[in-house]
Protein backbone atom coordinates (compact mmCIF):
# COMPACT_ATOMS: atom_id res chain seq x y z
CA UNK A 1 87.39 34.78 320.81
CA UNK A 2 84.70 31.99 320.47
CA UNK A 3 82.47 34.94 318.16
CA UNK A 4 85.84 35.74 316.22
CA UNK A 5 86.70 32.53 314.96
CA UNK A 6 82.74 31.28 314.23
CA UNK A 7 82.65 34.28 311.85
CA UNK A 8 86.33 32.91 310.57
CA UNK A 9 84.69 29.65 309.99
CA UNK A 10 81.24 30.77 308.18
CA UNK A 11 83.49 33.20 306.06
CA UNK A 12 85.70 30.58 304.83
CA UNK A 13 82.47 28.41 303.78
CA UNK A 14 81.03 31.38 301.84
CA UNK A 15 83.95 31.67 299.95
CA UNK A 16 84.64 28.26 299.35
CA UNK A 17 80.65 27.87 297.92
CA UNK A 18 81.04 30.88 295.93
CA UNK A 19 84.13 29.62 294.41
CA UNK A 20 83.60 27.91 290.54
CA UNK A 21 86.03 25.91 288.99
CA UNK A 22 87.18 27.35 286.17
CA UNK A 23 85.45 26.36 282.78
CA UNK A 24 87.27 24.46 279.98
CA UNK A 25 87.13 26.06 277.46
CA UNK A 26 86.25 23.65 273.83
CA UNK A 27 87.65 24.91 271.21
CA UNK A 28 85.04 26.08 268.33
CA UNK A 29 84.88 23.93 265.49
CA UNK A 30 86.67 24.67 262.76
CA UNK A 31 84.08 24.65 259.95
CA UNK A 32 85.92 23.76 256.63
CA UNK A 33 84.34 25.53 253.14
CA UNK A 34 83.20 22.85 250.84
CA UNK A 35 85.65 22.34 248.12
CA UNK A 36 84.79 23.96 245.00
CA UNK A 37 83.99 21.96 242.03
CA UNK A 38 85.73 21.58 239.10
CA UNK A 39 83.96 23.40 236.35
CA UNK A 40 81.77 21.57 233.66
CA UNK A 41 83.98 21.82 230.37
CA UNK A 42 84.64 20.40 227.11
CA UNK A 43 88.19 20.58 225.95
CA UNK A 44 89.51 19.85 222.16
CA UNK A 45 92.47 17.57 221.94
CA UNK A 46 92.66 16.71 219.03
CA UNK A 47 91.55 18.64 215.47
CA UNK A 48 92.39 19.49 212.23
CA UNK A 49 91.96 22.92 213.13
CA UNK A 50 94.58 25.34 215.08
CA UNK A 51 93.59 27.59 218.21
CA UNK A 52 95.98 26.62 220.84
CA UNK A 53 99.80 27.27 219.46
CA UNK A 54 101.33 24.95 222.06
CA UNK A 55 99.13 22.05 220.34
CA UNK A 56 100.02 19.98 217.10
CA UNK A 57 96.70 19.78 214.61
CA UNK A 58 95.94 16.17 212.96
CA UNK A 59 93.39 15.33 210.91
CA UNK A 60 90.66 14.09 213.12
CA UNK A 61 88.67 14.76 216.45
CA UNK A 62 89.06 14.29 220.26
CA UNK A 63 86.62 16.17 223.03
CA UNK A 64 87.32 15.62 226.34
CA UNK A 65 83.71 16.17 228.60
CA UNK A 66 84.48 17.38 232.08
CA UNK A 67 81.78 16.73 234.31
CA UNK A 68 81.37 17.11 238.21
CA UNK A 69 81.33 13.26 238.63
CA UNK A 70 83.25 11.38 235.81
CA UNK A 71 85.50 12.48 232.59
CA UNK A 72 84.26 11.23 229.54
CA UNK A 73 86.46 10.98 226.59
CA UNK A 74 84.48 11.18 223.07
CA UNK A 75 86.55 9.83 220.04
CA UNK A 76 90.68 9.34 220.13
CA UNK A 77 91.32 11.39 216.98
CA UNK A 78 93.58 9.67 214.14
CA UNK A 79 96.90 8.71 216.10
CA UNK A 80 97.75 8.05 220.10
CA UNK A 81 101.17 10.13 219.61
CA UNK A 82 99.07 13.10 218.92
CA UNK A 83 96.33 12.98 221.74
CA UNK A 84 98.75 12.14 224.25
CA UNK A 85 101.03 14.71 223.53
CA UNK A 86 98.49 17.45 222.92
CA UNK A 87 96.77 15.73 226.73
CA UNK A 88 99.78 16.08 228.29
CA UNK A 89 100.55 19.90 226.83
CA UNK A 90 96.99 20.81 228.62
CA UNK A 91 98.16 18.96 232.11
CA UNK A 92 95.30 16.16 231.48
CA UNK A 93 95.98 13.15 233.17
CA UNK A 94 94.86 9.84 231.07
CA UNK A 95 93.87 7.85 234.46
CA UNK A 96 91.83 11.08 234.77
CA UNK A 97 88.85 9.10 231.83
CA UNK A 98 86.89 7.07 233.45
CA UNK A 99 84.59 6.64 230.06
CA UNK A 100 85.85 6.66 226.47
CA UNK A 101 82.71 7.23 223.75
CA UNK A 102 83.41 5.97 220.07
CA UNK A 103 81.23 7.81 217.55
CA UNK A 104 82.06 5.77 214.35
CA UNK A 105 84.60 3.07 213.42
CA UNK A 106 86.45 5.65 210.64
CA UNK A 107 90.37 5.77 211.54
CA UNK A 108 90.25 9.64 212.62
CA UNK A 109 88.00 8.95 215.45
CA UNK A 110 89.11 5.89 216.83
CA UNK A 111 93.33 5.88 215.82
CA UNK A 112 94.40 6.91 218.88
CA UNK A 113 92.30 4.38 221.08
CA UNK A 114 95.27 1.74 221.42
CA UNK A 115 98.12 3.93 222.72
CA UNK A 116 95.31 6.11 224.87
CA UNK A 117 94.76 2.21 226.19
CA UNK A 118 97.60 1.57 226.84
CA UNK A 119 97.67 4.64 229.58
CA UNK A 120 94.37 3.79 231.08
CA UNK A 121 92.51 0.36 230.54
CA UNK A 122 90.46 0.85 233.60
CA UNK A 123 87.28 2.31 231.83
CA UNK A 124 84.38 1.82 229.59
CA UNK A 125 84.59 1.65 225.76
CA UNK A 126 80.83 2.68 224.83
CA UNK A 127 80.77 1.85 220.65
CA UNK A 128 78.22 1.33 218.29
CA UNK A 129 77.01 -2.36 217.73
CA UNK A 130 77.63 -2.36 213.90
CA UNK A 131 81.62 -2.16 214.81
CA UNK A 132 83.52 -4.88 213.71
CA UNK A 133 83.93 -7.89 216.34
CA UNK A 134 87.97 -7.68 215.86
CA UNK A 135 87.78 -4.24 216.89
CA UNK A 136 85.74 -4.67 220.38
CA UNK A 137 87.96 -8.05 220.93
CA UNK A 138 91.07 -5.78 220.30
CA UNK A 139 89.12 -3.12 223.07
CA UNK A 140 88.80 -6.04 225.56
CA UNK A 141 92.07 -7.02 224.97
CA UNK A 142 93.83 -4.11 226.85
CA UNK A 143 91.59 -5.01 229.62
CA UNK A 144 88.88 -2.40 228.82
CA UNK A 145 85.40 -3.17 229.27
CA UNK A 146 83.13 -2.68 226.12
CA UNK A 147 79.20 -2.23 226.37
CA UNK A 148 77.83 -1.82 222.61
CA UNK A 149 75.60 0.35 221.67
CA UNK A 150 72.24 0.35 219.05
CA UNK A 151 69.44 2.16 221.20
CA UNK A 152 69.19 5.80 222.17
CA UNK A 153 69.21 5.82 226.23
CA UNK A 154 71.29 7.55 229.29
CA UNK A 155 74.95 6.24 229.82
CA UNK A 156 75.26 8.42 233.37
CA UNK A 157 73.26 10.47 234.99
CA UNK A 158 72.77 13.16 232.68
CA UNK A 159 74.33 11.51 229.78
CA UNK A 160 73.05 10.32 226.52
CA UNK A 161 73.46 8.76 223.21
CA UNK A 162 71.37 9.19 220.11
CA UNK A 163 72.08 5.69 219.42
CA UNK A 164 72.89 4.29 215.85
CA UNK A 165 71.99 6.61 213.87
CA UNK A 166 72.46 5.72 209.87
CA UNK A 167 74.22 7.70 207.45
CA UNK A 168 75.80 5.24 205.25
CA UNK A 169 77.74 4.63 208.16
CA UNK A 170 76.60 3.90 212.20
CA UNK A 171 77.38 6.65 214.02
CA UNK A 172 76.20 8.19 217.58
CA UNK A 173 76.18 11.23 219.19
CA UNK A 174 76.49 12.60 222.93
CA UNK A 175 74.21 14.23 224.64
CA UNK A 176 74.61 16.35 228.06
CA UNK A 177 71.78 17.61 229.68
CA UNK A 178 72.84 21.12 231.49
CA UNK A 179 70.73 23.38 233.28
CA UNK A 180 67.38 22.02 231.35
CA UNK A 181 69.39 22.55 227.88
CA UNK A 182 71.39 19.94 225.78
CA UNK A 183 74.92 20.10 224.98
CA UNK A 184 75.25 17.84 221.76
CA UNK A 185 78.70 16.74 221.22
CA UNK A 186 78.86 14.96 217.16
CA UNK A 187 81.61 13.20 215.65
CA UNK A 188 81.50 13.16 211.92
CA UNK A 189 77.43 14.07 211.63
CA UNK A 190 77.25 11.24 208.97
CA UNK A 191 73.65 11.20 209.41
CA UNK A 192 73.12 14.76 209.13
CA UNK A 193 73.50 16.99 211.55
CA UNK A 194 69.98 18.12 212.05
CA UNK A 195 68.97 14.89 211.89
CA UNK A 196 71.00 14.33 215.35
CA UNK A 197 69.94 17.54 216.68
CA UNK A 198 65.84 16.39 216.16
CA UNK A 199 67.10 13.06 217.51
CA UNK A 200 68.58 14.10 220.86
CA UNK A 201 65.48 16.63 220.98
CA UNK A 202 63.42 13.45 221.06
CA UNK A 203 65.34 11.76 224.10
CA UNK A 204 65.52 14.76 226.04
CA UNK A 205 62.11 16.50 225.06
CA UNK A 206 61.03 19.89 226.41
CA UNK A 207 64.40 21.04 226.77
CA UNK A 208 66.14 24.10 224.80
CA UNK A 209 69.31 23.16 222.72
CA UNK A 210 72.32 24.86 224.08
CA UNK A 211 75.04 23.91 222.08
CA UNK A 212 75.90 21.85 218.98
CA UNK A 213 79.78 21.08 218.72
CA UNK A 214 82.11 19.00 216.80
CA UNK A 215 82.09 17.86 213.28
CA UNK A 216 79.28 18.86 211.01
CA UNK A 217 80.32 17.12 207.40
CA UNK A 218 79.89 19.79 205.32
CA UNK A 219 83.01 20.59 203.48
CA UNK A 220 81.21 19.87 200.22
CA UNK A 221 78.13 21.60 201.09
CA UNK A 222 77.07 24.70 198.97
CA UNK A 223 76.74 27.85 200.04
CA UNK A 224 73.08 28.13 199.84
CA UNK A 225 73.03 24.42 201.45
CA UNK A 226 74.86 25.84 204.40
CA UNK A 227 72.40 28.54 204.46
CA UNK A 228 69.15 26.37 204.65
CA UNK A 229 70.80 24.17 207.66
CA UNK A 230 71.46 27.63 209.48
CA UNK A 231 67.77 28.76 209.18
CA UNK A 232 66.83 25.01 210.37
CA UNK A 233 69.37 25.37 213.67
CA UNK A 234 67.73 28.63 214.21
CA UNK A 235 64.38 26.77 213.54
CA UNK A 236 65.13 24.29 216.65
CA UNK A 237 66.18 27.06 218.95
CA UNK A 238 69.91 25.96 219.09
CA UNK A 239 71.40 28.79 220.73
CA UNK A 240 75.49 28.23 220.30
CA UNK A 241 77.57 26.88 217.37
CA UNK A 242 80.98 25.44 217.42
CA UNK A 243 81.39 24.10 214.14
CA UNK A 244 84.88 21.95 213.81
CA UNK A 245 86.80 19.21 212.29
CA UNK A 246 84.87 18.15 209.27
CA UNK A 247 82.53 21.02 209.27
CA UNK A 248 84.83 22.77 206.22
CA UNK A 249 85.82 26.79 206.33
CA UNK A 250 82.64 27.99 204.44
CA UNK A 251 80.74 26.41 206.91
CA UNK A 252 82.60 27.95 209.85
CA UNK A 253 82.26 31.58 208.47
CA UNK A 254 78.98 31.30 207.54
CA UNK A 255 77.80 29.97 210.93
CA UNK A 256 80.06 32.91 212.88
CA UNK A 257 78.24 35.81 210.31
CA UNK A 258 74.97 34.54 211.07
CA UNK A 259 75.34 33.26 214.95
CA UNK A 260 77.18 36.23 216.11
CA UNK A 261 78.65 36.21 219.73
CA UNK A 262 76.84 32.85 219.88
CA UNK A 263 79.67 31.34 217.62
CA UNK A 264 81.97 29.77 219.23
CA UNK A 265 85.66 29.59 217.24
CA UNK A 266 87.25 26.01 218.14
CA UNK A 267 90.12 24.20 217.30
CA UNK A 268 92.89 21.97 219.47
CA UNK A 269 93.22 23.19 222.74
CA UNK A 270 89.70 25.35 222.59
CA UNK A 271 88.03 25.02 226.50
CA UNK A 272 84.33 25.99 226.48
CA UNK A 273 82.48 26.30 230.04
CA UNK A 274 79.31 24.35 230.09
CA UNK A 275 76.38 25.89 232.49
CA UNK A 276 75.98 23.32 235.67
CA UNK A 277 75.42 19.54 234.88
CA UNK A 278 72.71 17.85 236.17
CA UNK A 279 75.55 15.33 237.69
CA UNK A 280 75.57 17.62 240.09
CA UNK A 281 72.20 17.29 241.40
């Protein structure tokens, strides 16, 4: 009885040494994709010329820059009524600016700055130095902050202006670096338009010129003018067109015959993909 119940008692140890509590089990992490980022792009708001039928055409010029970090806002075309409805149409939230970029002080550019103000005064105004004081007091009156501009230099990371650049009238230009190439965004082109593309070449050196858009002032040009500035463009390795605005219809054609698939046909509404920023670096 005595050997019975020691082996009762040793075989009740084993098993209570060999038995494990039973693990809790953590549940794995649950390992989230990073979000994906909304795609460099430049969108036309506002221009004299048609593309997206949903849009109403005004005489005048509005590009809205999409970048990974900030939405930049270059010129208000000629009347707020106009870029606000054509904003709205494309599901673009004002609040959604965070910079607005003035080219020159004519009325096409800079009409529709008051009522866009009026949405969203929580920004930047970044305008040439030779506009009139009433105009930046106006700016600052909405509650807007205004930093004037004269010298070429970066505004973001990534972004440039030419600075003042003369043509009879102060006008800059905007500059995007993307993917070591330049994305050159003009008003008006008062200056001349190769004269702005040598000019950003010069703040941004050793990089290739991806694309010149926006208004290229050459509704009067000649035929044979419009020629020569093509061979030039080619000349400084541009490598995309998208002529607009004041550019004029001869010039338009002429720059699709020669350019190809490398023309790019714009008007209100047009969205063109840029390659990545370097915001995003």
């Amino acid at each position: 009885m005595s050997r019975l119940l020691a082996i009762l008692i040793i075989s009740m140890i084993l098993t209570a040494g060999c038995a494990q509590p039973k693990p809790t089990l953590e549940p794995e992490p649950i390992i989230q994709p990073p979000p994906e980022p909304s795609p460099c792009e430049l969108i036309i708001v506002y221009d004299n010329n048609p593309f997206d039928s949903r849009l109403e055409t005004a005489w005048g010029f509005s590009c809205l820059v999409r970048l990974l970090q900030t939405t930049i806002l270059f010129d208000t075309g000629g009347d707020s009524s106009t870029l606000l409805r054509n904003m709205r149409q494309l599901q673009i939230d004002p609040k959604e600016v965070k910079v607005v970029v003035l080219s020159h002080i004519h009325g096409d550019h800079v009409g529709g700055l008051g009522g866009f103000l009026r949405q969203n005064s929580n920004l930047t105004v970044y305008l040439p130095r030779a506009f009139p004081s009433s105009f930046k007091d106006e700016v600052k009156a909405f509650g807007a902050k205004v930093e004037e501009i004269h010298e070429a230099g970066e505004l973001l990371p990534g972004v440039y202006t030419t600075g003042e650049l003369d043509g009879g009238i102060k006008e800059q230009s905007l500059i995007i670096t993307t993917d070591q190439r330049l994305v050159i965004v003009t008003g008006c082109s008062h200056p001349g338009v190769l004269n702005i593309i040598r000019r950003a070449k010069e703040i941004v050196p050793d990089s290739k010129v991806y694309l010149v858009l926006g208004g290229f002032h050459l509704s009067e040009a000649s035929s044979t003018q419009i020629e020569s500035i093509i061979d030039s463009f080619r000349q400084l390795g541009v490598e995309k067109v998208a002529p607009f605005h004041c550019s004029g219809d001869e010039t338009r054609q002429q720059f699709k015959q020669y350019y190809g698939d490398d023309y790019i046909d714009s008007g209100v509404g047009k969205r063109i993909l840029l390659p990545e920023s370097k915001q995003s670096e």
